[in-house]
PDB file of N, CA and C in Angstrom:
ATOM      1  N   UNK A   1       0.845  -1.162   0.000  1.00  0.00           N
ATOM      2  CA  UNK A   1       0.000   0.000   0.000  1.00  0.00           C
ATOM      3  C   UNK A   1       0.896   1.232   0.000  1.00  0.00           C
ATOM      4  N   UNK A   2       0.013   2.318  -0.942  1.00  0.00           N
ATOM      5  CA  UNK A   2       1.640   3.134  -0.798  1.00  0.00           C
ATOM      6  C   UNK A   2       0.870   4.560  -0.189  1.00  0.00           C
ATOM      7  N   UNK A   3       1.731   4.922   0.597  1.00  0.00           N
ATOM      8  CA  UNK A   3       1.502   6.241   1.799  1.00  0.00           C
ATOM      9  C   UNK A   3       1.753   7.558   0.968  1.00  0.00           C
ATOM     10  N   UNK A   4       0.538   8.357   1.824  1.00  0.00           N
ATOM     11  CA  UNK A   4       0.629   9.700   1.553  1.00  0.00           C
ATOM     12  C   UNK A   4       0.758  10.534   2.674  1.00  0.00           C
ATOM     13  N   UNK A   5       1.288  11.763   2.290  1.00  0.00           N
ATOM     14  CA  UNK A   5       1.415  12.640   3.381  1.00  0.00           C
ATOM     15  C   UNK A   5      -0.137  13.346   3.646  1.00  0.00           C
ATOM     16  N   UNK A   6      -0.047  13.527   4.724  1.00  0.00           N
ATOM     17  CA  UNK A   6      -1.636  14.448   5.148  1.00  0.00           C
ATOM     18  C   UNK A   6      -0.936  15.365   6.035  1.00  0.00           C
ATOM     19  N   UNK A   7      -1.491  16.699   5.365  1.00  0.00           N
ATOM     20  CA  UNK A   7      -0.813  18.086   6.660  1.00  0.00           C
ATOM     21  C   UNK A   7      -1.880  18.339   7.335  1.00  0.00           C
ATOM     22  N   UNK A   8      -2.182  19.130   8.161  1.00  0.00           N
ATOM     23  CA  UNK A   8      -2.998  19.777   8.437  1.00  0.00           C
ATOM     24  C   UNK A   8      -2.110  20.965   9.839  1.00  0.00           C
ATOM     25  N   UNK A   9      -2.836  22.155   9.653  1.00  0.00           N
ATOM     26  CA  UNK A   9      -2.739  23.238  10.473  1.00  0.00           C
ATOM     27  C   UNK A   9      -2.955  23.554  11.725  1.00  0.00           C
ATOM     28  N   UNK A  10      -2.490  23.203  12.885  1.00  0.00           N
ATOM     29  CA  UNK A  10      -3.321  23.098  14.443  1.00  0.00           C
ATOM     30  C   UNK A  10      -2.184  24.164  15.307  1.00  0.00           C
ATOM     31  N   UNK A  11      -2.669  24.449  16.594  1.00  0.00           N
ATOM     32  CA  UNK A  11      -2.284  25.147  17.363  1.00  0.00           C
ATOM     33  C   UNK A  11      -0.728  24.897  17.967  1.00  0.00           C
ATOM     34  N   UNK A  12       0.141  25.666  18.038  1.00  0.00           N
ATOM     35  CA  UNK A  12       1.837  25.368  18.450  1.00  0.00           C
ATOM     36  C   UNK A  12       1.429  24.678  19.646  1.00  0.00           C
ATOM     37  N   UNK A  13       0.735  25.319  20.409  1.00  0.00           N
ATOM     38  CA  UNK A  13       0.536  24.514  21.823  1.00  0.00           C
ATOM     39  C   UNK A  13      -0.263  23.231  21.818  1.00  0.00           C
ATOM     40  N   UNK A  14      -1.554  23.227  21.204  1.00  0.00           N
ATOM     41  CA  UNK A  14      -2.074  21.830  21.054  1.00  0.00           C
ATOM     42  C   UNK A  14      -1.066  21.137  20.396  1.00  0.00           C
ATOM     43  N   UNK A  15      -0.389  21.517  19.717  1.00  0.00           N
ATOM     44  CA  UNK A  15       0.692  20.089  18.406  1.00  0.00           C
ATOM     45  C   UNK A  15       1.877  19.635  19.818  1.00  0.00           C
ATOM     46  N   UNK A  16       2.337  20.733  20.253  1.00  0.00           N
ATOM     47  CA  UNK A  16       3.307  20.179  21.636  1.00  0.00           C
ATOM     48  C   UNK A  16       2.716  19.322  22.313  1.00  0.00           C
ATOM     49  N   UNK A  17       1.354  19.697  22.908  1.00  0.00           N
ATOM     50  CA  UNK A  17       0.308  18.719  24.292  1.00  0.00           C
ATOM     51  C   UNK A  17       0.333  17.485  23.440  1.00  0.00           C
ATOM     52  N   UNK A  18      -0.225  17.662  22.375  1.00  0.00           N
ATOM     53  CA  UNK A  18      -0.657  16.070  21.420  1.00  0.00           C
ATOM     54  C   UNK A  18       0.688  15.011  20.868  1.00  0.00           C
ATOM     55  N   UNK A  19       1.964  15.711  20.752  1.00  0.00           N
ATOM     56  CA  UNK A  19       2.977  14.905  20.748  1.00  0.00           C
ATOM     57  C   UNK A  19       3.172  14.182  22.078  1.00  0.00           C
ATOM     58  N   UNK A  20       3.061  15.013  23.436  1.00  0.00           N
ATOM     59  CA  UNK A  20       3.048  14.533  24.416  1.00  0.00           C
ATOM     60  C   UNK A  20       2.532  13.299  24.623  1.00  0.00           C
ATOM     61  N   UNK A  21       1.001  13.262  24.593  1.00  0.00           N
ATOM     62  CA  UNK A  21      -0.089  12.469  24.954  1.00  0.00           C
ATOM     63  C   UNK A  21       0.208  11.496  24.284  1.00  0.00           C
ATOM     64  N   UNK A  22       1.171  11.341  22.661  1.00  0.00           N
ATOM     65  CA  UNK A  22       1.480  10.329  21.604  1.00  0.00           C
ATOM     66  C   UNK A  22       2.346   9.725  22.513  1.00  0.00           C
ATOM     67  N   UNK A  23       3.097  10.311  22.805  1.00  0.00           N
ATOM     68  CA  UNK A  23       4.598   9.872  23.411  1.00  0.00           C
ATOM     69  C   UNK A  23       4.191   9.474  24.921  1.00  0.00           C
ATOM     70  N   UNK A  24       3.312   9.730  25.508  1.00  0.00           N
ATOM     71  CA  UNK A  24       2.722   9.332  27.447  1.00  0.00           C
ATOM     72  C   UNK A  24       2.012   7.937  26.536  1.00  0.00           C
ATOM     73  N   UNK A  25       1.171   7.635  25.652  1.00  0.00           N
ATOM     74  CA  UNK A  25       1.026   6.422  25.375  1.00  0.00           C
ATOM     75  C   UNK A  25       1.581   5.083  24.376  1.00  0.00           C
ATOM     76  N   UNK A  26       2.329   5.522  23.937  1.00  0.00           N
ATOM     77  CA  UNK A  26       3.976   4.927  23.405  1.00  0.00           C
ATOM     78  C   UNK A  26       3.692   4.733  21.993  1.00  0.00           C
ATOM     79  N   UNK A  27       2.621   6.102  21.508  1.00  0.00           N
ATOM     80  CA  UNK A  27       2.410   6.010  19.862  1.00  0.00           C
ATOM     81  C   UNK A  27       3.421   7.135  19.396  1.00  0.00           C
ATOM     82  N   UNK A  28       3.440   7.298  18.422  1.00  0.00           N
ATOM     83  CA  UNK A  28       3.956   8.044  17.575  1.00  0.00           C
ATOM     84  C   UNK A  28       2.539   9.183  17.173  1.00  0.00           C
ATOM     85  N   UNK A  29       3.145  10.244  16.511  1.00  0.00           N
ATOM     86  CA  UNK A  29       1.503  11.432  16.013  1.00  0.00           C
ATOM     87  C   UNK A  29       1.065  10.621  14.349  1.00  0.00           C
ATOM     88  N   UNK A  30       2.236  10.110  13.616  1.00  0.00           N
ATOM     89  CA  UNK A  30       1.337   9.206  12.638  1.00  0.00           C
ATOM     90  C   UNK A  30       0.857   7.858  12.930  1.00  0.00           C
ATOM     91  N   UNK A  31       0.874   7.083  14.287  1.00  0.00           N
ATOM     92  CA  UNK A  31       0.110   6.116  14.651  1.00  0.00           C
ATOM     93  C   UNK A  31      -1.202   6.425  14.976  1.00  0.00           C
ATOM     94  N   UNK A  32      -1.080   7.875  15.841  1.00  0.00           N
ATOM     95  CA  UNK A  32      -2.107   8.252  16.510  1.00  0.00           C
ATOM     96  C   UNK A  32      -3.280   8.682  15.720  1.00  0.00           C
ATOM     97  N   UNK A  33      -2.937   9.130  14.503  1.00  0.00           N
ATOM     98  CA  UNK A  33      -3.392   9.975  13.204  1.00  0.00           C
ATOM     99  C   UNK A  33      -4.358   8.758  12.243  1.00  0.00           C
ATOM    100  N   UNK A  34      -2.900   7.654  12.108  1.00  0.00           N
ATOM    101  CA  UNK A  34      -3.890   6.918  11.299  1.00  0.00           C
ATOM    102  C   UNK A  34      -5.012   5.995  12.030  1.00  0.00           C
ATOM    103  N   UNK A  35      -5.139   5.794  13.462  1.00  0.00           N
ATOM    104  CA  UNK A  35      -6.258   5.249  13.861  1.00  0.00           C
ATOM    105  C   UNK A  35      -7.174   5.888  14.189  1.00  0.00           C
ATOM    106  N   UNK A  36      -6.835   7.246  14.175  1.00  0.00           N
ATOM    107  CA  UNK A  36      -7.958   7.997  13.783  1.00  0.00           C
ATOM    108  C   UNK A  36      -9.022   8.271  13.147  1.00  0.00           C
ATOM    109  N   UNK A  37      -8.071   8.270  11.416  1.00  0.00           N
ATOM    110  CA  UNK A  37      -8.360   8.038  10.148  1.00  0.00           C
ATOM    111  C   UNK A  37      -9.560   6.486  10.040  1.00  0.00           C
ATOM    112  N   UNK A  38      -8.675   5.282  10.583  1.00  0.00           N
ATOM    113  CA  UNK A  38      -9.572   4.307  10.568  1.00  0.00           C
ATOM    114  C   UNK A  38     -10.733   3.847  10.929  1.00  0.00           C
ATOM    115  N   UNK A  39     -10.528   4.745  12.047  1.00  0.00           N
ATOM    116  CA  UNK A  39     -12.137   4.457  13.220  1.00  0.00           C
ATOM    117  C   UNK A  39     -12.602   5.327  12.389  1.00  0.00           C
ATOM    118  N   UNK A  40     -12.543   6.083  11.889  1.00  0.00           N
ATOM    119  CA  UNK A  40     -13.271   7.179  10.878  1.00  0.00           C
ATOM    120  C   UNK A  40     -13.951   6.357   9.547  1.00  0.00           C
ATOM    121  N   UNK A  41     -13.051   5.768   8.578  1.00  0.00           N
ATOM    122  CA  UNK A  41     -13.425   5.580   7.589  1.00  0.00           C
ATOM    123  C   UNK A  41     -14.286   3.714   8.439  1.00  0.00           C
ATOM    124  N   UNK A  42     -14.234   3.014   9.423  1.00  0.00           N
ATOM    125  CA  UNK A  42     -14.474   2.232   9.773  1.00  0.00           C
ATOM    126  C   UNK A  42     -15.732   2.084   9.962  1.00  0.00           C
ATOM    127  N   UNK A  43     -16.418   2.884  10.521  1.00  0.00           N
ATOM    128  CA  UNK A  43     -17.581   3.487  10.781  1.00  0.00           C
ATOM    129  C   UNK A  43     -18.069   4.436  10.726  1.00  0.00           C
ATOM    130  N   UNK A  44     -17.501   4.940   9.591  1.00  0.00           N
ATOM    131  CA  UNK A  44     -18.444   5.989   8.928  1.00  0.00           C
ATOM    132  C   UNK A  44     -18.743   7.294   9.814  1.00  0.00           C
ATOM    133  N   UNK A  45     -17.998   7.887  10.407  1.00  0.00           N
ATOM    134  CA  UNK A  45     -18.332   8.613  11.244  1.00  0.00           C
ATOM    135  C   UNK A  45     -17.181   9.001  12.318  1.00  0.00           C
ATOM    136  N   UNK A  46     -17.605  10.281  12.907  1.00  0.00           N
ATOM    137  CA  UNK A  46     -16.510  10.575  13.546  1.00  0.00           C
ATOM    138  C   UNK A  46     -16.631   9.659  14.727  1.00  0.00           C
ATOM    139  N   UNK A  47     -15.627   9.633  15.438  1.00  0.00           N
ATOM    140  CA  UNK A  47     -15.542   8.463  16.732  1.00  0.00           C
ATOM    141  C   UNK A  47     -15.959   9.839  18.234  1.00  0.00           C
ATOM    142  N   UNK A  48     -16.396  10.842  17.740  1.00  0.00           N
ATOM    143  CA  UNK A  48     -16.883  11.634  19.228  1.00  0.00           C
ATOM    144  C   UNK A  48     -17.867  12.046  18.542  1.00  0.00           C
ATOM    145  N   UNK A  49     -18.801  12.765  19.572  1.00  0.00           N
ATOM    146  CA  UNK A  49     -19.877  13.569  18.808  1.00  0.00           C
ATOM    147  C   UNK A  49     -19.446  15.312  18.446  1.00  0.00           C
ATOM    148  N   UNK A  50     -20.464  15.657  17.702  1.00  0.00           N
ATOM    149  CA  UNK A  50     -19.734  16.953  16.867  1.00  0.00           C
ATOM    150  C   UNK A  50     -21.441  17.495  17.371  1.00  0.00           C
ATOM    151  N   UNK A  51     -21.281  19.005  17.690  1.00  0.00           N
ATOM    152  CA  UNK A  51     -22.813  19.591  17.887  1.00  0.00           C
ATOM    153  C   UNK A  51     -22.558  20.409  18.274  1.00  0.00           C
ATOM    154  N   UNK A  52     -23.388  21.807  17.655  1.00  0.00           N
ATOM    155  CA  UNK A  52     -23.537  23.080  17.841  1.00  0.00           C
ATOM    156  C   UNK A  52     -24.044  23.527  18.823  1.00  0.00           C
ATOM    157  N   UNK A  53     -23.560  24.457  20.086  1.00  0.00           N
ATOM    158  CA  UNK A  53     -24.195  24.831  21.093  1.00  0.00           C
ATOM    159  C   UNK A  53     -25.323  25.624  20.871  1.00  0.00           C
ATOM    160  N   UNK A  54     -26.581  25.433  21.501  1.00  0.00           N
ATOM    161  CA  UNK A  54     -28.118  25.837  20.995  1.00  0.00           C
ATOM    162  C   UNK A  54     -27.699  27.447  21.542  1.00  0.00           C
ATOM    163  N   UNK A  55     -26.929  27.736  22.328  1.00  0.00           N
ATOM    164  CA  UNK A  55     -26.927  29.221  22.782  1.00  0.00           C
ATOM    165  C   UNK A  55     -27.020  30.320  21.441  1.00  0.00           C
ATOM    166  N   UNK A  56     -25.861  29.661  20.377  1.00  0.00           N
ATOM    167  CA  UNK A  56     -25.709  30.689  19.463  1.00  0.00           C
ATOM    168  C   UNK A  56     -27.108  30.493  18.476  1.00  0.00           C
ATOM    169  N   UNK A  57     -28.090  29.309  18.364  1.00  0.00           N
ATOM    170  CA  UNK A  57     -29.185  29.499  17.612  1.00  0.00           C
ATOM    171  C   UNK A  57     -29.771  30.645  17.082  1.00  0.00           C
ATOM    172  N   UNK A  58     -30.376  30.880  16.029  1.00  0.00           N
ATOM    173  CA  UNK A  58     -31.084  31.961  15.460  1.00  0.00           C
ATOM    174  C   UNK A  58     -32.351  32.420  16.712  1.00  0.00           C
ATOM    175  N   UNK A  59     -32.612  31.609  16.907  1.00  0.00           N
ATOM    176  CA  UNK A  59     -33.756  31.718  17.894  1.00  0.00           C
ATOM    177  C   UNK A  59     -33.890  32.383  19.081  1.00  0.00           C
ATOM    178  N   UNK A  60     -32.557  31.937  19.654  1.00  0.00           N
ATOM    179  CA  UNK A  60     -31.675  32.362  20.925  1.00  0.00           C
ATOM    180  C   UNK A  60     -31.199  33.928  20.944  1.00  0.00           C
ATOM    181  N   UNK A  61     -30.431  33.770  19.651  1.00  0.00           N
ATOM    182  CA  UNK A  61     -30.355  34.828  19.325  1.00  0.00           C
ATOM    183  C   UNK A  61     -30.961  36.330  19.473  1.00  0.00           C
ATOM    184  N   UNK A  62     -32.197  36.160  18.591  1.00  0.00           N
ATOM    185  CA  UNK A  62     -33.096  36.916  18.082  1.00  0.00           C
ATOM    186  C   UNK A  62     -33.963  37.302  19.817  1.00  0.00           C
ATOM    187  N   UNK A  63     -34.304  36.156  20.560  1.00  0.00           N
ATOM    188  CA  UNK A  63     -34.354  36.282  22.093  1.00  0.00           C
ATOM    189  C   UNK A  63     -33.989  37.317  23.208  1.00  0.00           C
ATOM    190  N   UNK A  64     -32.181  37.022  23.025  1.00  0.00           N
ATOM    191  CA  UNK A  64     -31.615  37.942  23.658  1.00  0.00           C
ATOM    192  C   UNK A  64     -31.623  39.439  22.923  1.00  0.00           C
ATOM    193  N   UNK A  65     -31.346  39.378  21.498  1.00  0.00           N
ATOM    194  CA  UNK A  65     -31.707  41.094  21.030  1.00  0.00           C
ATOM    195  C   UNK A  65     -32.904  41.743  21.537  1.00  0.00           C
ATOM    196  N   UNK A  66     -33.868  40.694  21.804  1.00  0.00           N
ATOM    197  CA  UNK A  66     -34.850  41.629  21.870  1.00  0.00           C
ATOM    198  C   UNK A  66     -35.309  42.239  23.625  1.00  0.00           C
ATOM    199  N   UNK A  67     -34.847  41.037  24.399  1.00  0.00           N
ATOM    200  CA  UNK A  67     -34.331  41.362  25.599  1.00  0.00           C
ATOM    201  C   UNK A  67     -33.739  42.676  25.665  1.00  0.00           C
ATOM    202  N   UNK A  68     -32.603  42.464  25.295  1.00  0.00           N
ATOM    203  CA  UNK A  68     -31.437  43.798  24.977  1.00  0.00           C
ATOM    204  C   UNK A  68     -32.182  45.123  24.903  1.00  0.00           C
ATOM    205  N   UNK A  69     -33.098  44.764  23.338  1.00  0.00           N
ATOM    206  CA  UNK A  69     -33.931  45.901  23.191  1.00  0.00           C
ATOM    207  C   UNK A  69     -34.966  46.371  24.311  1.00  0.00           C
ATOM    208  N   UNK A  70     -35.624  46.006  24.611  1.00  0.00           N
ATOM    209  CA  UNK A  70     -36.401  45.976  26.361  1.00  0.00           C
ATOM    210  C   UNK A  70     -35.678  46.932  27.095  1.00  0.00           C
ATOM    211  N   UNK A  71     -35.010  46.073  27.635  1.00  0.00           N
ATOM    212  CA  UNK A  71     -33.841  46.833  28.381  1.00  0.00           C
ATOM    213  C   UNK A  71     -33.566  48.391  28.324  1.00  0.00           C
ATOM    214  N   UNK A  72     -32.777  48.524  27.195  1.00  0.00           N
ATOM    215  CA  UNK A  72     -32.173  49.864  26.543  1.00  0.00           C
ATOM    216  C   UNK A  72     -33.481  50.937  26.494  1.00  0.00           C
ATOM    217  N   UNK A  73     -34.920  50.382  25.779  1.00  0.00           N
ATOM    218  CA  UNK A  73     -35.612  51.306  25.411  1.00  0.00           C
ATOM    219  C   UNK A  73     -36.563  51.047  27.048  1.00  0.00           C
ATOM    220  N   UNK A  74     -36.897  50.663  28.007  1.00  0.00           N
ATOM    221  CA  UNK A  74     -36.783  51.188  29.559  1.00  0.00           C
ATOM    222  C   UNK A  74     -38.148  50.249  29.605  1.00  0.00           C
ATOM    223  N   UNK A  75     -38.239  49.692  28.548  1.00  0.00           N
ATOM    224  CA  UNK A  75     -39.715  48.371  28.625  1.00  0.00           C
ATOM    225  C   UNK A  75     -39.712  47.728  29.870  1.00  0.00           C
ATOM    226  N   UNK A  76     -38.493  47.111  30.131  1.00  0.00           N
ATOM    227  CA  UNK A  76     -38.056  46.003  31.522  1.00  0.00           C
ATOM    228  C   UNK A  76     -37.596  46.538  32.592  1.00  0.00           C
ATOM    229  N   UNK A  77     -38.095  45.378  33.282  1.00  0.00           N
ATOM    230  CA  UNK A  77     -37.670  45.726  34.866  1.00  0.00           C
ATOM    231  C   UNK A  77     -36.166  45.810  34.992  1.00  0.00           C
ATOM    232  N   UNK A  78     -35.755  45.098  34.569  1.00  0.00           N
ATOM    233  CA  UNK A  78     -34.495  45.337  33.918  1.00  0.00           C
ATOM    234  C   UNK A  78     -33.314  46.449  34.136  1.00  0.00           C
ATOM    235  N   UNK A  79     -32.543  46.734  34.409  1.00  0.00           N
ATOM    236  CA  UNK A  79     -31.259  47.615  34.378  1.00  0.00           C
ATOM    237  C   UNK A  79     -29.853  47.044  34.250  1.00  0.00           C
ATOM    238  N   UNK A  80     -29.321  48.105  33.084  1.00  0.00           N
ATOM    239  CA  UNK A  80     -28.046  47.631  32.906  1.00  0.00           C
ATOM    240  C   UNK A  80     -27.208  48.030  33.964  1.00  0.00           C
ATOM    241  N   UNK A  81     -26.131  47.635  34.126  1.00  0.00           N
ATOM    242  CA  UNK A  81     -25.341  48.245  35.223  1.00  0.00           C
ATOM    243  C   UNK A  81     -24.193  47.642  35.141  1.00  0.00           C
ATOM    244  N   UNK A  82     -22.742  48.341  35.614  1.00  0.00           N
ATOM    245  CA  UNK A  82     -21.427  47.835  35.352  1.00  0.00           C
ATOM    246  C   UNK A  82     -21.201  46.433  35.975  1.00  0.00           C
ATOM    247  N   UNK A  83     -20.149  45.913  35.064  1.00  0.00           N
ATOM    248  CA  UNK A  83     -19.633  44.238  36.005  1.00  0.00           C
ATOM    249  C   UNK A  83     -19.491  44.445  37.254  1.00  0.00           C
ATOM    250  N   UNK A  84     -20.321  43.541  38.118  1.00  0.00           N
ATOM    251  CA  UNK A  84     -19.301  43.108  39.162  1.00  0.00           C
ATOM    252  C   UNK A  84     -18.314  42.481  39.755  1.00  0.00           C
ATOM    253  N   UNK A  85     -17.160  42.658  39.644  1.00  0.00           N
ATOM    254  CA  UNK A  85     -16.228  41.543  39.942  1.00  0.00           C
ATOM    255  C   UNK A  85     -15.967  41.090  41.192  1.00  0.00           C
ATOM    256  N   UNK A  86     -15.685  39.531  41.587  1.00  0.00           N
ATOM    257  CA  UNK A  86     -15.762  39.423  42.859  1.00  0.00           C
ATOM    258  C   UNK A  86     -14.678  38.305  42.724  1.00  0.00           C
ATOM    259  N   UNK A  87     -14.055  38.256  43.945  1.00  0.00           N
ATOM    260  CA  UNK A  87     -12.494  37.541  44.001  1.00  0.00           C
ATOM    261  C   UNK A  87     -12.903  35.954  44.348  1.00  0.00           C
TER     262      UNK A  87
END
């Protein structure tokens, strides 16, 4: 079977942690890579789940603007007021 290279672009610090984690379990990053690849093409699917947090929804969204709007135009009980920070 003849090998290809696969690049891909990731974080200086994640690529350091993830050599680590290769090397704390006595793989290499192209061992780790291609069973990746396999459980992937194996079953059709990624091996974690993938899903959009409902916060950013259109729905959600459109929710809080109008909240917002409330607010600002003096509809709500509502008041803005600076952060509080607490230690």
């Amino acid at each position: 079977m003849a090998l290809a290279t696969l690049s891909a672009r990731v974080d200086s610090e994640n690529k350091k942690e993830f050599e680590q984690f290769c090397e704390d379990t006595g793989m290499n990053v192209s061992v780790c890579i291609n069973m990746f690849v396999k459980e992937v093409l194996r079953h059709r699917k990624l091996p974690f789940e993938v899903s959009a947090d409902p916060f950013y929804s259109a729905e959600n969204m459109a929710e809080l603007k109008r909240r917002i709007d409330e607010v600002k135009s003096g509809k709500s009980e509502l008041k803005e007021h600076e952060l509080i920070e607490v230690d």
